[in-house]
PDB file of N, CA and C in Angstrom:
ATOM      1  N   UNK A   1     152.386  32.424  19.914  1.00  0.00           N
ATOM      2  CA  UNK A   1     152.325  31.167  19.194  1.00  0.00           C
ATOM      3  C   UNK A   1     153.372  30.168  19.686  1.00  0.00           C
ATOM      4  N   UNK A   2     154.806  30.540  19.905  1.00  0.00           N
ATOM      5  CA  UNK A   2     156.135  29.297  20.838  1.00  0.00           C
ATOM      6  C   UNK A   2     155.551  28.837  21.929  1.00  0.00           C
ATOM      7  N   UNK A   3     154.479  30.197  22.619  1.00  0.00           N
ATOM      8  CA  UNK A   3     153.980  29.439  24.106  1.00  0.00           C
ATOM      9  C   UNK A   3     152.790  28.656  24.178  1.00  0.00           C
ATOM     10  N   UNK A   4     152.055  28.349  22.567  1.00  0.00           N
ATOM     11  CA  UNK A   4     151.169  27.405  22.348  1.00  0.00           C
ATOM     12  C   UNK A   4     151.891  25.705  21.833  1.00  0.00           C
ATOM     13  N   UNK A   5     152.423  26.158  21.429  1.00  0.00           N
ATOM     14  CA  UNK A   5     153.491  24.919  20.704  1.00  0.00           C
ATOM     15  C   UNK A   5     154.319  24.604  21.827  1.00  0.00           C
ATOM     16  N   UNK A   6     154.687  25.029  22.442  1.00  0.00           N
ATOM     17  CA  UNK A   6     155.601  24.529  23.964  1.00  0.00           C
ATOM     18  C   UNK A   6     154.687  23.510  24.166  1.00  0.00           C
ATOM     19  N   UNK A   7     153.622  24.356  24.549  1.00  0.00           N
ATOM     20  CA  UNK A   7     152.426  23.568  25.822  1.00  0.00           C
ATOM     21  C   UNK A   7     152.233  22.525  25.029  1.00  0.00           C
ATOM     22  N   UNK A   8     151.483  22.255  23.570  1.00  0.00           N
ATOM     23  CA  UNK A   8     151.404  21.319  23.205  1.00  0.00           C
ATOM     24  C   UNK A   8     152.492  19.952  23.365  1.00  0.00           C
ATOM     25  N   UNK A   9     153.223  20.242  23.009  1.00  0.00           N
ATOM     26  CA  UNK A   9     154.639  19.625  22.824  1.00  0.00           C
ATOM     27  C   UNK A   9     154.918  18.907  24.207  1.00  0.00           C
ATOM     28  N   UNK A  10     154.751  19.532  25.251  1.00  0.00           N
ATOM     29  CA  UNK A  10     155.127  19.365  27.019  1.00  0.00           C
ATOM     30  C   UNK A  10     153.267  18.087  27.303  1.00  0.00           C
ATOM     31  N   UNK A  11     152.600  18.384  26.425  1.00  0.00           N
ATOM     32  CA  UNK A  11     151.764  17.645  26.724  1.00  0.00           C
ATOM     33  C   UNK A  11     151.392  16.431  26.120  1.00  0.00           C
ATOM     34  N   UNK A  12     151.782  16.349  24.849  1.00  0.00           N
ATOM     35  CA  UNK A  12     152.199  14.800  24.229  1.00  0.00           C
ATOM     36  C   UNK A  12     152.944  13.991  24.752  1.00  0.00           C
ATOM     37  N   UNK A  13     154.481  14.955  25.246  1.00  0.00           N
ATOM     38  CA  UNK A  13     155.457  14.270  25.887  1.00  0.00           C
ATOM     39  C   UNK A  13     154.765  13.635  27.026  1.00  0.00           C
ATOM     40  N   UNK A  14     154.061  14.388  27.813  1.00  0.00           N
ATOM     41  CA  UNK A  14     153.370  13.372  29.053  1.00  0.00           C
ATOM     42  C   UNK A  14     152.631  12.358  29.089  1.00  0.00           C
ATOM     43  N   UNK A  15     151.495  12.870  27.752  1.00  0.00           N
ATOM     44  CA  UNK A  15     150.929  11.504  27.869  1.00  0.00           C
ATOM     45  C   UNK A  15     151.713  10.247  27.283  1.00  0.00           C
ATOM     46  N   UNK A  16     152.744  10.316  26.345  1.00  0.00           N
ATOM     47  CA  UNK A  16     153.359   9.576  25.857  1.00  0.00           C
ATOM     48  C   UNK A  16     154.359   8.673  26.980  1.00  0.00           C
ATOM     49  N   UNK A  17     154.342   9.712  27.904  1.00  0.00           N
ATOM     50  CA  UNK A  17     155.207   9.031  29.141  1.00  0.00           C
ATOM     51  C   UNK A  17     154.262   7.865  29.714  1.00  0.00           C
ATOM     52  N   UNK A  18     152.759   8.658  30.160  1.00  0.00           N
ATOM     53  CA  UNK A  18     152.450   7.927  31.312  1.00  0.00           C
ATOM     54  C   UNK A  18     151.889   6.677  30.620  1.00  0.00           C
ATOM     55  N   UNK A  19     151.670   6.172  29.090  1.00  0.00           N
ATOM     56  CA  UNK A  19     151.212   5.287  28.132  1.00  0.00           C
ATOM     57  C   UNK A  19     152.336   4.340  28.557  1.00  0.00           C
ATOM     58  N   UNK A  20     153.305   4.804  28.257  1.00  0.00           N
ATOM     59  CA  UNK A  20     154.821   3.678  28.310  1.00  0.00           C
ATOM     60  C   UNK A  20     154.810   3.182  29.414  1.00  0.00           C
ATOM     61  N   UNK A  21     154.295   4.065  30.592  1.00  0.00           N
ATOM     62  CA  UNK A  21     154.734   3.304  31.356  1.00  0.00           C
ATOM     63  C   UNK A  21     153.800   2.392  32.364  1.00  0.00           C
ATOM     64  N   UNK A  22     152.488   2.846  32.372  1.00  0.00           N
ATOM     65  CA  UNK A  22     151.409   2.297  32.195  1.00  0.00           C
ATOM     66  C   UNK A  22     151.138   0.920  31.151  1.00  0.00           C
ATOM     67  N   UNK A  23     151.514   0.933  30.140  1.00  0.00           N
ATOM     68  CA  UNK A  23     151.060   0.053  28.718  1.00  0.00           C
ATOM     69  C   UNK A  23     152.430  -0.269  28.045  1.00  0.00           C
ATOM     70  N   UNK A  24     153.777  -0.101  28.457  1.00  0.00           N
ATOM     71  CA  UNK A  24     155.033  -0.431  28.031  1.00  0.00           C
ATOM     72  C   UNK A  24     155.025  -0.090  26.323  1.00  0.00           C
ATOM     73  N   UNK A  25     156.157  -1.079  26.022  1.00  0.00           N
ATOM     74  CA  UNK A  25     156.412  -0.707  24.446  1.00  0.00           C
ATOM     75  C   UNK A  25     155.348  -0.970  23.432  1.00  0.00           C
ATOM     76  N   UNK A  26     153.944  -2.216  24.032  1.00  0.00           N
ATOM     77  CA  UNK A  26     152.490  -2.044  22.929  1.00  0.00           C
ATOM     78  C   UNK A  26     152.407  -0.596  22.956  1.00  0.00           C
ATOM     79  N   UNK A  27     152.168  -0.328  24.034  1.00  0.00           N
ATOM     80  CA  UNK A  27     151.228   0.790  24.441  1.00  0.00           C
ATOM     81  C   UNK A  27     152.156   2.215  23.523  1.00  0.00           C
ATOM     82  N   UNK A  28     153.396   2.339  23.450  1.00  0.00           N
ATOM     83  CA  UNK A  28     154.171   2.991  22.846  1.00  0.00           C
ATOM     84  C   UNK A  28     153.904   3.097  20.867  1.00  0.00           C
ATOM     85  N   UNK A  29     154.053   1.874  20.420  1.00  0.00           N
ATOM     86  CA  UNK A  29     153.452   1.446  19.165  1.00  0.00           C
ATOM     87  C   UNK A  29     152.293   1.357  18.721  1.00  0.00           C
ATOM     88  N   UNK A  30     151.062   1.258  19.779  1.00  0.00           N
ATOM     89  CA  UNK A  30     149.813   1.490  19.395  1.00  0.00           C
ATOM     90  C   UNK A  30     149.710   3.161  18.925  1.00  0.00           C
ATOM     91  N   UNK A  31     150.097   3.927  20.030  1.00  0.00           N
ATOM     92  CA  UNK A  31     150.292   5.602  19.945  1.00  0.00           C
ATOM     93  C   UNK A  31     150.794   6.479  18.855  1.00  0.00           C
ATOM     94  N   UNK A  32     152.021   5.216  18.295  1.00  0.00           N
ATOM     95  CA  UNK A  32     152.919   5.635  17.176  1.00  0.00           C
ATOM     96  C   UNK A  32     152.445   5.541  15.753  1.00  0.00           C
ATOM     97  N   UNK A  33     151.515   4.443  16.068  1.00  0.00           N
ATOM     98  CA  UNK A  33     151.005   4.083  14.581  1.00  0.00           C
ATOM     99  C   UNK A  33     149.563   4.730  14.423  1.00  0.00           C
ATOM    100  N   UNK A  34     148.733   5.368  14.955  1.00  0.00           N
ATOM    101  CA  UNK A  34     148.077   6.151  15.942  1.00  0.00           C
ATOM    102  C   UNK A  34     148.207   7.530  15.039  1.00  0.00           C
ATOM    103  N   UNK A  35     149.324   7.927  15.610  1.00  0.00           N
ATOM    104  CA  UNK A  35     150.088   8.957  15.586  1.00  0.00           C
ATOM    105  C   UNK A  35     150.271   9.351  13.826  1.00  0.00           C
ATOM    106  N   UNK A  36     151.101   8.261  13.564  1.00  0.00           N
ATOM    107  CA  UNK A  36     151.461   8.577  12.219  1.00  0.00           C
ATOM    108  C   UNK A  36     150.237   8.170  11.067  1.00  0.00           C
ATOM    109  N   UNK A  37     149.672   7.645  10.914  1.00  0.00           N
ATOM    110  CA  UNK A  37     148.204   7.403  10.770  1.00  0.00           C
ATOM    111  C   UNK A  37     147.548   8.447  10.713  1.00  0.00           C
ATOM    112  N   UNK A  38     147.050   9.429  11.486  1.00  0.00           N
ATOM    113  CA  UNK A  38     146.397  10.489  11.702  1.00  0.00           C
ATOM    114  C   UNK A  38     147.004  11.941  10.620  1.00  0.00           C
ATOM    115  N   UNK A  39     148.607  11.550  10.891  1.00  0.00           N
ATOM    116  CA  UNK A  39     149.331  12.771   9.973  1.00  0.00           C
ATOM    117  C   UNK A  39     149.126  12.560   8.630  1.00  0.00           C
ATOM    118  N   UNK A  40     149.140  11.333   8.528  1.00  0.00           N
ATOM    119  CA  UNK A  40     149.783  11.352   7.181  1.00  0.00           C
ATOM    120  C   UNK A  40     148.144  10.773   6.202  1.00  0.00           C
ATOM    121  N   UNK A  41     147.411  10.636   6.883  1.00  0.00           N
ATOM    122  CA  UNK A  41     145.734  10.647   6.413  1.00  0.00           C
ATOM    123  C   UNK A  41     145.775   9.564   6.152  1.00  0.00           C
ATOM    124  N   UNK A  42     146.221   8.075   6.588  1.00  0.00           N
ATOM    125  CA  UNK A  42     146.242   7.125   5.817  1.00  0.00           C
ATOM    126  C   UNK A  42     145.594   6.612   7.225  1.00  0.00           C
ATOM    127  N   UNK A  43     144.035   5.733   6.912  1.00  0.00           N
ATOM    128  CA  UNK A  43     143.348   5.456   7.765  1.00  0.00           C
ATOM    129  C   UNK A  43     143.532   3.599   8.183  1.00  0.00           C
ATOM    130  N   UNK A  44     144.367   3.229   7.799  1.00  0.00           N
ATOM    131  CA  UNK A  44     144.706   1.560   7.806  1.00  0.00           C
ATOM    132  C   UNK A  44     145.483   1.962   9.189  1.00  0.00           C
ATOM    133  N   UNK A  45     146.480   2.593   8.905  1.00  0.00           N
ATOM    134  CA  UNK A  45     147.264   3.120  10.247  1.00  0.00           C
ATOM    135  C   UNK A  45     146.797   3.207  11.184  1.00  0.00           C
ATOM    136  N   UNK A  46     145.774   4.519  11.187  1.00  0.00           N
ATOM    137  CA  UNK A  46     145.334   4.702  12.229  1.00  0.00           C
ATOM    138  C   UNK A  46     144.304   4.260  13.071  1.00  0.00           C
ATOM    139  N   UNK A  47     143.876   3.394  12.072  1.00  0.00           N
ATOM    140  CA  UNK A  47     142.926   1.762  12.520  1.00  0.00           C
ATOM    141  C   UNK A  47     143.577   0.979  13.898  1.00  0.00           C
ATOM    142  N   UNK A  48     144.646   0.805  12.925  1.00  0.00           N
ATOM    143  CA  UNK A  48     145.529  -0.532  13.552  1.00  0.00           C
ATOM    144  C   UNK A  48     146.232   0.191  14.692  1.00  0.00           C
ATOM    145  N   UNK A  49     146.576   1.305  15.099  1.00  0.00           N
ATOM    146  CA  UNK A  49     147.069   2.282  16.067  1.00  0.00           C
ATOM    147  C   UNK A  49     145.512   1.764  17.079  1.00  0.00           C
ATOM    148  N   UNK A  50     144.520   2.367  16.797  1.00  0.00           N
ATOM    149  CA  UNK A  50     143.576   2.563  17.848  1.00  0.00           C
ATOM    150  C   UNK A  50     142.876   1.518  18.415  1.00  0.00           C
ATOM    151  N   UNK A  51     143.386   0.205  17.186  1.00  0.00           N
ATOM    152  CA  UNK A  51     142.426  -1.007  17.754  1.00  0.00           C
ATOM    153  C   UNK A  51     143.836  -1.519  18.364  1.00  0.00           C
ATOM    154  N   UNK A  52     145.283  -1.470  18.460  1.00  0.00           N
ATOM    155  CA  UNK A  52     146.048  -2.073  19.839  1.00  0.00           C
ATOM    156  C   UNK A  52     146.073  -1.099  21.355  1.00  0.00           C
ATOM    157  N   UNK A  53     145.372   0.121  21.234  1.00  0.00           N
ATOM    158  CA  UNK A  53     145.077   0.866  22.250  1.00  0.00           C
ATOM    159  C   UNK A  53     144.291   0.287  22.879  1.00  0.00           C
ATOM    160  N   UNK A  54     143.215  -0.178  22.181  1.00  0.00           N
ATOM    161  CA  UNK A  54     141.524  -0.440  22.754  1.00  0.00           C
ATOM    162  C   UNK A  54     141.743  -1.789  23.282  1.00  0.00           C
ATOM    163  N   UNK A  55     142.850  -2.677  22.824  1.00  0.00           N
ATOM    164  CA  UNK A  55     142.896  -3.853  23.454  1.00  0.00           C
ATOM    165  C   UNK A  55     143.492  -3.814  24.812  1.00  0.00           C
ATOM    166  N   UNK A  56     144.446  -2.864  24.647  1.00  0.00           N
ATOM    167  CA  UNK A  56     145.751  -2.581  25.734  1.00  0.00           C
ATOM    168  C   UNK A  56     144.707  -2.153  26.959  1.00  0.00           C
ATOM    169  N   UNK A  57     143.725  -1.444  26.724  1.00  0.00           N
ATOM    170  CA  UNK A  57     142.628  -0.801  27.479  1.00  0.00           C
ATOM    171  C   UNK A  57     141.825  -2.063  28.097  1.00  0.00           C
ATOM    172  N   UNK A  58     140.886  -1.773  27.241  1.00  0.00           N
ATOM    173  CA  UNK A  58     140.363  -3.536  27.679  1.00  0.00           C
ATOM    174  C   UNK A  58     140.872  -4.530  28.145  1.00  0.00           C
ATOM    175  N   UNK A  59     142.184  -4.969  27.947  1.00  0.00           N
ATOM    176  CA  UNK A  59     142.318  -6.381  28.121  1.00  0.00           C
ATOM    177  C   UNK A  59     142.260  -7.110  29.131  1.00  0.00           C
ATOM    178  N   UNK A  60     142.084  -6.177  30.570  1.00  0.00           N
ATOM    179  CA  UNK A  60     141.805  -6.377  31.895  1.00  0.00           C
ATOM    180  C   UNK A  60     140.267  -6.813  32.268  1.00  0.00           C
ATOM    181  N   UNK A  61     139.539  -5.948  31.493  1.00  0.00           N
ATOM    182  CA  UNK A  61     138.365  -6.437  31.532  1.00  0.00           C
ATOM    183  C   UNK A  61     138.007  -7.339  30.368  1.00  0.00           C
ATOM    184  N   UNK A  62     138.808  -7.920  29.657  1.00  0.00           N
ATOM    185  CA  UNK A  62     138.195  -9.289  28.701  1.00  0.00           C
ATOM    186  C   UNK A  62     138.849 -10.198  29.444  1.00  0.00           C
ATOM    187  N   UNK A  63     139.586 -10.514  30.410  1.00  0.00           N
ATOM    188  CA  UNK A  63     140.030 -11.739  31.302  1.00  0.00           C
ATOM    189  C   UNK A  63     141.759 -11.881  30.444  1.00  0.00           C
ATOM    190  N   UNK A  64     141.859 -10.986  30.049  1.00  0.00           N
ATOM    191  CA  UNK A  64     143.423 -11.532  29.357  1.00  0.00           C
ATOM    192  C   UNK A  64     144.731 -10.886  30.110  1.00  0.00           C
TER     193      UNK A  64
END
């Protein structure tokens, strides 16, 4: 079970890396609110988490 929870753990950390640095501090706060949203079951959060992802995503292809 430590060597399932490692892995997990080693693998948030990455994607959380390559978001930042890819998508800077939005991209950090979209994830976070995302993030905490999802834990804590409160779906406004995790709205507003996934719709500054989807922009951060898109926004290359909407001309912005």
């Amino acid at each position: 079970m430590p060597v399932l929870a490692l892995l997990s753990a080693v693998f948030v950390v990455g994607i959380e890396q390559s978001i930042q640095v890819k998508y800077g501090v939005t991209g950090i706060i979209g994830l976070l609110l995302l993030t905490v949203g999802l834990k804590a079951k409160n779906p406004t959060l995790s709205s507003m988490g996934a719709v500054v992802l989807a922009l951060l995503v898109a926004g290359p292809a909407l001309g912005a």
